[in-house]
C-alpha atoms as a PDB file:
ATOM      1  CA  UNK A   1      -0.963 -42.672  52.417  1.00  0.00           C
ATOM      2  CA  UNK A   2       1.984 -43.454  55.168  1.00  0.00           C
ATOM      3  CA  UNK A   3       4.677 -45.675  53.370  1.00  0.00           C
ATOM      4  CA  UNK A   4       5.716 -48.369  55.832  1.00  0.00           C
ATOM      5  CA  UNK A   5       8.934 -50.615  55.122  1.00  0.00           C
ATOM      6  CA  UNK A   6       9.785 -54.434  56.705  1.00  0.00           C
ATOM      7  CA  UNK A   7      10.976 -53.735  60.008  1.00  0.00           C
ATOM      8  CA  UNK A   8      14.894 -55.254  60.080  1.00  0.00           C
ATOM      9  CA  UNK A   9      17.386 -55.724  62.690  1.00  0.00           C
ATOM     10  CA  UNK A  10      15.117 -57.774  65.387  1.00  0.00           C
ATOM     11  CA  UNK A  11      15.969 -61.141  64.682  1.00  0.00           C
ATOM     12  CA  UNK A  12      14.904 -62.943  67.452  1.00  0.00           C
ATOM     13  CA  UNK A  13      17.307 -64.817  69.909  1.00  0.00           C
ATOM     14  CA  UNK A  14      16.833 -67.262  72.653  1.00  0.00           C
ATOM     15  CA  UNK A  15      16.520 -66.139  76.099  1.00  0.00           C
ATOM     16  CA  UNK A  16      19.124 -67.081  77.518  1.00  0.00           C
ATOM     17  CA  UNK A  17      21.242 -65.376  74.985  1.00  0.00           C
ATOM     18  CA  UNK A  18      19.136 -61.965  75.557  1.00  0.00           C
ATOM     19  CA  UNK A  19      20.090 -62.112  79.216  1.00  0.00           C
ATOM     20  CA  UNK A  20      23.854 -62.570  78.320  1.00  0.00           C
ATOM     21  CA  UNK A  21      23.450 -59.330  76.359  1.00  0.00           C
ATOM     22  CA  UNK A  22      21.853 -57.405  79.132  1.00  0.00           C
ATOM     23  CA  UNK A  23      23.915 -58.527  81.285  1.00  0.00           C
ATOM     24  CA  UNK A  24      27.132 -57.525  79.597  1.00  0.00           C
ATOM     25  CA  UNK A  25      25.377 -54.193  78.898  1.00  0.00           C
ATOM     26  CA  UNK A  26      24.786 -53.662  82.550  1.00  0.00           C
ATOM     27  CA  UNK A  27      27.965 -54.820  83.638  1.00  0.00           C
ATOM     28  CA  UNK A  28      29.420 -52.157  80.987  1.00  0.00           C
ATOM     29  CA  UNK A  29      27.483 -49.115  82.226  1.00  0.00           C
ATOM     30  CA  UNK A  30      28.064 -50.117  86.185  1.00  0.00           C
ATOM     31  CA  UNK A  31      31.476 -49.392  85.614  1.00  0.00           C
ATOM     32  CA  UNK A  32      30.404 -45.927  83.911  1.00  0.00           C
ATOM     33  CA  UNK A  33      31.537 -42.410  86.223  1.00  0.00           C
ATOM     34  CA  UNK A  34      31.380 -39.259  86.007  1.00  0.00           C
ATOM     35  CA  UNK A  35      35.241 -38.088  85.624  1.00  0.00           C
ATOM     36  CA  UNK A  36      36.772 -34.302  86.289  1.00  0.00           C
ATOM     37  CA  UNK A  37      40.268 -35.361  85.924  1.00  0.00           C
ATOM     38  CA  UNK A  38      40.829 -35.589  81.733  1.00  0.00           C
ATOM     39  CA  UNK A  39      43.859 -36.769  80.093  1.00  0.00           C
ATOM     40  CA  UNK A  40      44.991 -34.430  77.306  1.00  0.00           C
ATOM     41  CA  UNK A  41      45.864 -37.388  75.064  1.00  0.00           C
ATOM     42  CA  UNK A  42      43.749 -36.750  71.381  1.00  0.00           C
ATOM     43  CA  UNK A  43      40.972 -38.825  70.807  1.00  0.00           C
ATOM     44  CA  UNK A  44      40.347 -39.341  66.461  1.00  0.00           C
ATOM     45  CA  UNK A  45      37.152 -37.317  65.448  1.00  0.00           C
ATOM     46  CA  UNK A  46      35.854 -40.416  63.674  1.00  0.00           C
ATOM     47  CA  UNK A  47      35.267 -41.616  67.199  1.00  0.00           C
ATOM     48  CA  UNK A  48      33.318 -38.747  68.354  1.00  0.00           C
ATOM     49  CA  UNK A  49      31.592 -38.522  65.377  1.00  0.00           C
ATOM     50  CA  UNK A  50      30.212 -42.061  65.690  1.00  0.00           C
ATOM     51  CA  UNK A  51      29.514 -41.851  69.126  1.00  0.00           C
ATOM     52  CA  UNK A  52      27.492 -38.932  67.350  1.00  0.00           C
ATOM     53  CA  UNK A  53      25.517 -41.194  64.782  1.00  0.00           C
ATOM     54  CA  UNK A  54      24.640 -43.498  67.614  1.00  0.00           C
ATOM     55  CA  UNK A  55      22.999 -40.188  69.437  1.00  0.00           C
ATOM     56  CA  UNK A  56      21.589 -39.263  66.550  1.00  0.00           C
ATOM     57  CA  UNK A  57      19.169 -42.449  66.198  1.00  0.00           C
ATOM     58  CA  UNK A  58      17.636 -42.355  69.150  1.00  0.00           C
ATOM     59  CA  UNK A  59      13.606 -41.944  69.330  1.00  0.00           C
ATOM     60  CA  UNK A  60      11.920 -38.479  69.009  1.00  0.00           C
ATOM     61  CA  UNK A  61       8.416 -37.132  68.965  1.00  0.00           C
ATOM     62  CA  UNK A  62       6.948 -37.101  65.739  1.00  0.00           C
ATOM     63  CA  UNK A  63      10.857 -38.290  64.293  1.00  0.00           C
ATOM     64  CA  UNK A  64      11.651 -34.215  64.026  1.00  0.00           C
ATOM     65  CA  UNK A  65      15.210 -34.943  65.904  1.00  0.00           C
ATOM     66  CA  UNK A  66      15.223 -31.849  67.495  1.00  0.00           C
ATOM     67  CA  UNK A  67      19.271 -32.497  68.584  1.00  0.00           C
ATOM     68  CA  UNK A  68      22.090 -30.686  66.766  1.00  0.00           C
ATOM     69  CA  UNK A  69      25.712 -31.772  69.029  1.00  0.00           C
ATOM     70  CA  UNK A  70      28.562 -29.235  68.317  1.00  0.00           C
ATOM     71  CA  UNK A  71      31.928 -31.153  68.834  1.00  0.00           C
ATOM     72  CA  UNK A  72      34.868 -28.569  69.858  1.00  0.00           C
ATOM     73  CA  UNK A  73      38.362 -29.793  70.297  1.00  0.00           C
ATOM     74  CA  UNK A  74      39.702 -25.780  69.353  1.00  0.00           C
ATOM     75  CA  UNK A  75      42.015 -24.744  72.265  1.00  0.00           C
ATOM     76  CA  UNK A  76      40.635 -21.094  71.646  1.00  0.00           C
ATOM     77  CA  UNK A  77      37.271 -22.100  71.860  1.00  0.00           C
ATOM     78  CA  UNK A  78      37.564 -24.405  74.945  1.00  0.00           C
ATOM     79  CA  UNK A  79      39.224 -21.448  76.854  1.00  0.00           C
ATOM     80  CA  UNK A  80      35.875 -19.190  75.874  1.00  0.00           C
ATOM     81  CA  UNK A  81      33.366 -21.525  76.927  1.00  0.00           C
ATOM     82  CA  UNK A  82      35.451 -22.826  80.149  1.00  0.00           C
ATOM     83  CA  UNK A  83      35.872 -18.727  80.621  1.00  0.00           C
ATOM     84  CA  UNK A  84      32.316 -18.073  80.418  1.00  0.00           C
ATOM     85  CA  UNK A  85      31.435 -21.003  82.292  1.00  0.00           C
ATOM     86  CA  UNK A  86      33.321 -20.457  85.165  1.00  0.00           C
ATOM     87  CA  UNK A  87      31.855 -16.491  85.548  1.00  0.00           C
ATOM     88  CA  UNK A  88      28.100 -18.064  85.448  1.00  0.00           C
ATOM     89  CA  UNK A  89      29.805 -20.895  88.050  1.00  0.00           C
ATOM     90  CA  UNK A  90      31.217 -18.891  90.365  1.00  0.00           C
ATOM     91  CA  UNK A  91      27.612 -16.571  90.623  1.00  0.00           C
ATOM     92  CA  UNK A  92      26.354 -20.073  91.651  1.00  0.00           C
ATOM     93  CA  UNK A  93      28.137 -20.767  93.779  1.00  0.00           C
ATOM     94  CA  UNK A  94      28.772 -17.157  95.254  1.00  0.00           C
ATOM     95  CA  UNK A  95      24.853 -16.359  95.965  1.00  0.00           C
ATOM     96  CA  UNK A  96      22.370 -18.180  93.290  1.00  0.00           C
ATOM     97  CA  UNK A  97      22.575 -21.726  94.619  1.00  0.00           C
ATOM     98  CA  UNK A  98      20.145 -22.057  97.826  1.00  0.00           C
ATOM     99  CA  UNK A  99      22.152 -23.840 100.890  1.00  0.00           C
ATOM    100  CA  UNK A 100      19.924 -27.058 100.056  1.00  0.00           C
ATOM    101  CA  UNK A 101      21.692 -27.449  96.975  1.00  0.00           C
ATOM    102  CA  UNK A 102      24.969 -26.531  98.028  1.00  0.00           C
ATOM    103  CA  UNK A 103      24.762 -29.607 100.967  1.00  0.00           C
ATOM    104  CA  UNK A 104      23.671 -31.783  98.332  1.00  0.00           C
ATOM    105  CA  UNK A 105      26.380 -31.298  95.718  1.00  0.00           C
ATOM    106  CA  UNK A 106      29.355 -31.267  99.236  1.00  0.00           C
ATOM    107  CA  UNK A 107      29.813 -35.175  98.985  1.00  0.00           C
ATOM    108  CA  UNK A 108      31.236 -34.609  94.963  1.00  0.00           C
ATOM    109  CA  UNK A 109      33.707 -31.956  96.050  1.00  0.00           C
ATOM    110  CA  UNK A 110      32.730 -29.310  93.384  1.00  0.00           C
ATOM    111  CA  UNK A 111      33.236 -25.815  92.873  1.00  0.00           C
ATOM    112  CA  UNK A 112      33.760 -22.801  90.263  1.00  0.00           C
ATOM    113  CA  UNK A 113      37.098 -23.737  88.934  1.00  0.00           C
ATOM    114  CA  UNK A 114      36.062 -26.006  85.298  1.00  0.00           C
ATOM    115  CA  UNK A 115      39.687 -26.898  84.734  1.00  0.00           C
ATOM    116  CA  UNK A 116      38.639 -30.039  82.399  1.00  0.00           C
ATOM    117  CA  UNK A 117      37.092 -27.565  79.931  1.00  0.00           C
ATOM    118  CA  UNK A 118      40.436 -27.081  78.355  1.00  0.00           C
ATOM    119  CA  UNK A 119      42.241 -30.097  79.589  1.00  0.00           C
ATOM    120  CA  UNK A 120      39.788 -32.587  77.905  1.00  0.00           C
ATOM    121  CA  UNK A 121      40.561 -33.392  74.195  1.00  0.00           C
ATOM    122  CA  UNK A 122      36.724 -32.589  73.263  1.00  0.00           C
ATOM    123  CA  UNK A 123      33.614 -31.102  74.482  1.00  0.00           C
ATOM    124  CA  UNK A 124      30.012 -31.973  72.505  1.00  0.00           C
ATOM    125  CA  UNK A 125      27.425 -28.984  73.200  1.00  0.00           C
ATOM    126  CA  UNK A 126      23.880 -30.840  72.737  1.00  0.00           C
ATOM    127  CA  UNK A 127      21.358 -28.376  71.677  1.00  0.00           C
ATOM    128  CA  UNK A 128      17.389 -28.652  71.562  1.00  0.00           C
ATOM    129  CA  UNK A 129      15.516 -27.578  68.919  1.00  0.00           C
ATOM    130  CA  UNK A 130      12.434 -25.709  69.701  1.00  0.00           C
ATOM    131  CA  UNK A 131      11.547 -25.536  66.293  1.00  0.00           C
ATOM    132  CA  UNK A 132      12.980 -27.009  63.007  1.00  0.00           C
ATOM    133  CA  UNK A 133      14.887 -25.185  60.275  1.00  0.00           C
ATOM    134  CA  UNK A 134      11.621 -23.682  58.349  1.00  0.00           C
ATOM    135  CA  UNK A 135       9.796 -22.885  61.773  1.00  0.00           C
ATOM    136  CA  UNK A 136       7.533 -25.143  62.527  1.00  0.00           C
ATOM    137  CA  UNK A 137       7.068 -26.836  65.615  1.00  0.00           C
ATOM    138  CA  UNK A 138       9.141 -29.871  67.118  1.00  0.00           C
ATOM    139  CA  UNK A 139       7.565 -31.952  70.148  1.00  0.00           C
ATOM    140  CA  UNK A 140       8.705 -33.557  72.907  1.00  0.00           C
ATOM    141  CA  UNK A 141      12.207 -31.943  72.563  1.00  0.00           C
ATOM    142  CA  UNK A 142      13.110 -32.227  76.015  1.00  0.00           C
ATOM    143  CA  UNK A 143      12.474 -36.029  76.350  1.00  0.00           C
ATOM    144  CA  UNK A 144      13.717 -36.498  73.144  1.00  0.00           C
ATOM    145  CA  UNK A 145      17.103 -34.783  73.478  1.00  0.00           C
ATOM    146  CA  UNK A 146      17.092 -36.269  77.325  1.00  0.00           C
ATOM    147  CA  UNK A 147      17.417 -39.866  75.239  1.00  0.00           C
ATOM    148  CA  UNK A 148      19.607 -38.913  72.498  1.00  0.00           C
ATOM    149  CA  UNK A 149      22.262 -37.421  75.321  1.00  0.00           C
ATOM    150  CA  UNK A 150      21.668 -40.740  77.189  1.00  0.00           C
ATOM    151  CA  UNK A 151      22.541 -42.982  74.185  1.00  0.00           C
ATOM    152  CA  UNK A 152      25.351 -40.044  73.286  1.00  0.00           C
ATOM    153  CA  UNK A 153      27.037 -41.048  77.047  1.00  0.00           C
ATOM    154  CA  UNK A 154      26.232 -45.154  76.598  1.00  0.00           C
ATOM    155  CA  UNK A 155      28.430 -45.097  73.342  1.00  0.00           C
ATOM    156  CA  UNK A 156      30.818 -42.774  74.435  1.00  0.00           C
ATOM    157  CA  UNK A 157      31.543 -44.979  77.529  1.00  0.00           C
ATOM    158  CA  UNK A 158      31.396 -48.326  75.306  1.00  0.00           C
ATOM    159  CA  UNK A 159      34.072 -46.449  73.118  1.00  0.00           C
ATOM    160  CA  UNK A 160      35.920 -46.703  76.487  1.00  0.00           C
ATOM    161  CA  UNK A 161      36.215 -42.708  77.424  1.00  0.00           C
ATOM    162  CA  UNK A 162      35.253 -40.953  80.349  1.00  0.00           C
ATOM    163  CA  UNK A 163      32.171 -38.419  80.143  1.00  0.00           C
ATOM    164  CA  UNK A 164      31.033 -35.328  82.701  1.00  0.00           C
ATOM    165  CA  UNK A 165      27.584 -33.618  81.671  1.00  0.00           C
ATOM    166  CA  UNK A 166      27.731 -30.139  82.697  1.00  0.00           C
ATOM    167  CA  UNK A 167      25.050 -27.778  83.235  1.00  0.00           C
ATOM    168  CA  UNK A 168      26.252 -24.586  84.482  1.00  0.00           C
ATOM    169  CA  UNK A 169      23.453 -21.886  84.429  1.00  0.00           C
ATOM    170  CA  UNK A 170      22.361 -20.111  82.321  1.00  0.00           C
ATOM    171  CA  UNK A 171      24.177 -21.949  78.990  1.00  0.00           C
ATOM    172  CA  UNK A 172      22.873 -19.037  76.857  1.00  0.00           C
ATOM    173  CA  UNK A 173      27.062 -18.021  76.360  1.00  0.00           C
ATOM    174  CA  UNK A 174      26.991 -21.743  74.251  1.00  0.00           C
ATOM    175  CA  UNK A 175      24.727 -20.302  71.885  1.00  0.00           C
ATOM    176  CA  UNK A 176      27.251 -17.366  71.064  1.00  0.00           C
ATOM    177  CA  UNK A 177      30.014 -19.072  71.252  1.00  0.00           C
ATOM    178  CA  UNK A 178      28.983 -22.450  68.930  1.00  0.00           C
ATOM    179  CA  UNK A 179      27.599 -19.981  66.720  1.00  0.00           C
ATOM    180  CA  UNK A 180      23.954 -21.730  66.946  1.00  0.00           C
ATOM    181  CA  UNK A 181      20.691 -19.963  65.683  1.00  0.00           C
ATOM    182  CA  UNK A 182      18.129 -18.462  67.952  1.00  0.00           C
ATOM    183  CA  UNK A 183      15.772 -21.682  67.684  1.00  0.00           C
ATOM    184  CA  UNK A 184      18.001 -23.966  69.369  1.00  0.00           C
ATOM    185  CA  UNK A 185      18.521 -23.867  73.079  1.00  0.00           C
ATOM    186  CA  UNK A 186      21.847 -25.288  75.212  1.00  0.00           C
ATOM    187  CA  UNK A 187      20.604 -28.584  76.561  1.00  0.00           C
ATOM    188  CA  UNK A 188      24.157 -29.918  78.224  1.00  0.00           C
ATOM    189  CA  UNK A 189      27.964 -29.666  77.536  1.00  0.00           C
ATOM    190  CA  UNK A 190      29.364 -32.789  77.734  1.00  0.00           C
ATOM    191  CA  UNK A 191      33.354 -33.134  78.191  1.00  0.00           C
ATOM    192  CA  UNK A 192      34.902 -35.906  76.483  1.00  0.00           C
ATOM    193  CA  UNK A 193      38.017 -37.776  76.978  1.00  0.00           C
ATOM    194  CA  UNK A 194      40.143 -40.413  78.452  1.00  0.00           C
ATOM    195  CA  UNK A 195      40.395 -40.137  82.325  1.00  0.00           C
ATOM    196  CA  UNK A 196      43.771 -39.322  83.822  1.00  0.00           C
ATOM    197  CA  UNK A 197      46.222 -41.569  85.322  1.00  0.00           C
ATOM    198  CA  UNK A 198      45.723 -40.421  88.808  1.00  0.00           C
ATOM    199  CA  UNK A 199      41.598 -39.584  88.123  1.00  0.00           C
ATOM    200  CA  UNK A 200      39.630 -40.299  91.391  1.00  0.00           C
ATOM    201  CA  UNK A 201      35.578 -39.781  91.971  1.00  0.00           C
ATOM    202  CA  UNK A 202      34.011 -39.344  95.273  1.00  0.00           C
ATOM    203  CA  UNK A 203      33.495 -42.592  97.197  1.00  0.00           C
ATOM    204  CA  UNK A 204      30.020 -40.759  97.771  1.00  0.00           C
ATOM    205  CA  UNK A 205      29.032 -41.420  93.536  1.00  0.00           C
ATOM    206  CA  UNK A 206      29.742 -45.288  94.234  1.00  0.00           C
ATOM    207  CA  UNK A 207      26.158 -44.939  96.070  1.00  0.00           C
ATOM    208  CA  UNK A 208      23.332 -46.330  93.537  1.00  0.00           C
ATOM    209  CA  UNK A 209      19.746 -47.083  94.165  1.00  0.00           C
ATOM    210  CA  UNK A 210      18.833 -51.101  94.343  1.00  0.00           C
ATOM    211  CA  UNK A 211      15.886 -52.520  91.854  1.00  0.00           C
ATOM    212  CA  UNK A 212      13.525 -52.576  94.276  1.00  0.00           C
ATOM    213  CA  UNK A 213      14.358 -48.836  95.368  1.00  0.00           C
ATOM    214  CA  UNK A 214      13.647 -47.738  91.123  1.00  0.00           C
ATOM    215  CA  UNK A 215      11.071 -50.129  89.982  1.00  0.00           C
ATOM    216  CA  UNK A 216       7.875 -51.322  90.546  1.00  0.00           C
ATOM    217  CA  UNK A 217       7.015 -54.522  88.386  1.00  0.00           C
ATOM    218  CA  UNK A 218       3.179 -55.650  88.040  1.00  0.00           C
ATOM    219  CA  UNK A 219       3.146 -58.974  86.994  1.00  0.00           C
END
């Protein structure tokens, strides 16, 4: 028999005082960017590693957590992954990427050179677990680590640092170099750190869909 426990932590508020919180929440996350231009400055593990926790509750299928985030602040392992990252960059850029994609990703300015690899006090690889430590089976592991790295990037950006998820491809080079086992798969590598004084980010990012544009509401 399934042991349930009182559910705690929903006390209920009044409405007005739930729209003040969304609100503030929204107003938080507006304000959120992608940054390429790090600071050096350290940031304390203790805040990476709760930024971690708070990643770490977020829902999965079945409650297998099928996450495991490698934090790297190592100089000599920042300079292997931003090596290796910039080789499977510049074949992207250089013939794998189909002219579609390369109009799309003009407005942002991007190319092979990952400077903020090493520049950035941290990077967090998120890997997906295919299948848990004894071998069985984890579901949903895409959706689920999707919403852990969302709530990874809301508390990192509450903390009040600056965020990029980057995806070169393939990530397989992550799994070498973080030392992970052949059951977990590269998901994203997320560079962490406090923008730098003379950051910018294409006017072209600024550009976000209205409610009516992502919604639909059946009342």
């Amino acid at each position: 028999m399934t042991e349930h426990i009182p559910l705690t932590g929903y006390d209920r508020v009044f409405e007005p005082e739930m729209l003040m919180r969304a609100e503030s929440l929204r107003r938080t996350l507006h304000t959120r960017r992608t940054i390429r231009d790090f600071a050096p400055d350290p940031i304390p593990r203790e805040i990476i590693e709760t930024c971690i926790r708070a990643a770490g509750t977020a829902p999965s299928g079945a409650n297998q957590q099928p996450w495991h985030f490698v934090a790297i602040s190592n100089a000599e392992i920042k300079r292997r992954i931003r090596e290796a990252a910039e080789a499977e960059e510049r074949a992207f850029y250089e013939g794998k990427a189909s002219d579609e994609w390369l109009d799309a990703l003009a407005p942002l300015g991007t190319d092979a050179d990952k400077p903020f690899l090493e520049t950035a006090p941290w990077l967090i690889a998120v890997f997906a677990q295919r299948r848990g430590d004894e071998g069985e089976k984890n579901y949903y592991v895409t959706e689920s680590v999707g919403i852990a790295t969302g709530m990874l990037i809301t508390a990192l950006h509450t903390a009040g640092l600056g965020t990029l998820t980057h995806t070169p491809a393939p990530m397989t080079f992550l799994t070498e170099i973080c030392e992970r086992p052949a059951n977990e798969k590269p998901f994203v590598l997320m560079v962490v750190g406090y923008p730098a004084k003379t950051a910018t980010v294409p006017a072209h990012a600024l550009n976000k869909k209205t409610l009516p544009q992502i919604s639909t509401f059946m009342d």
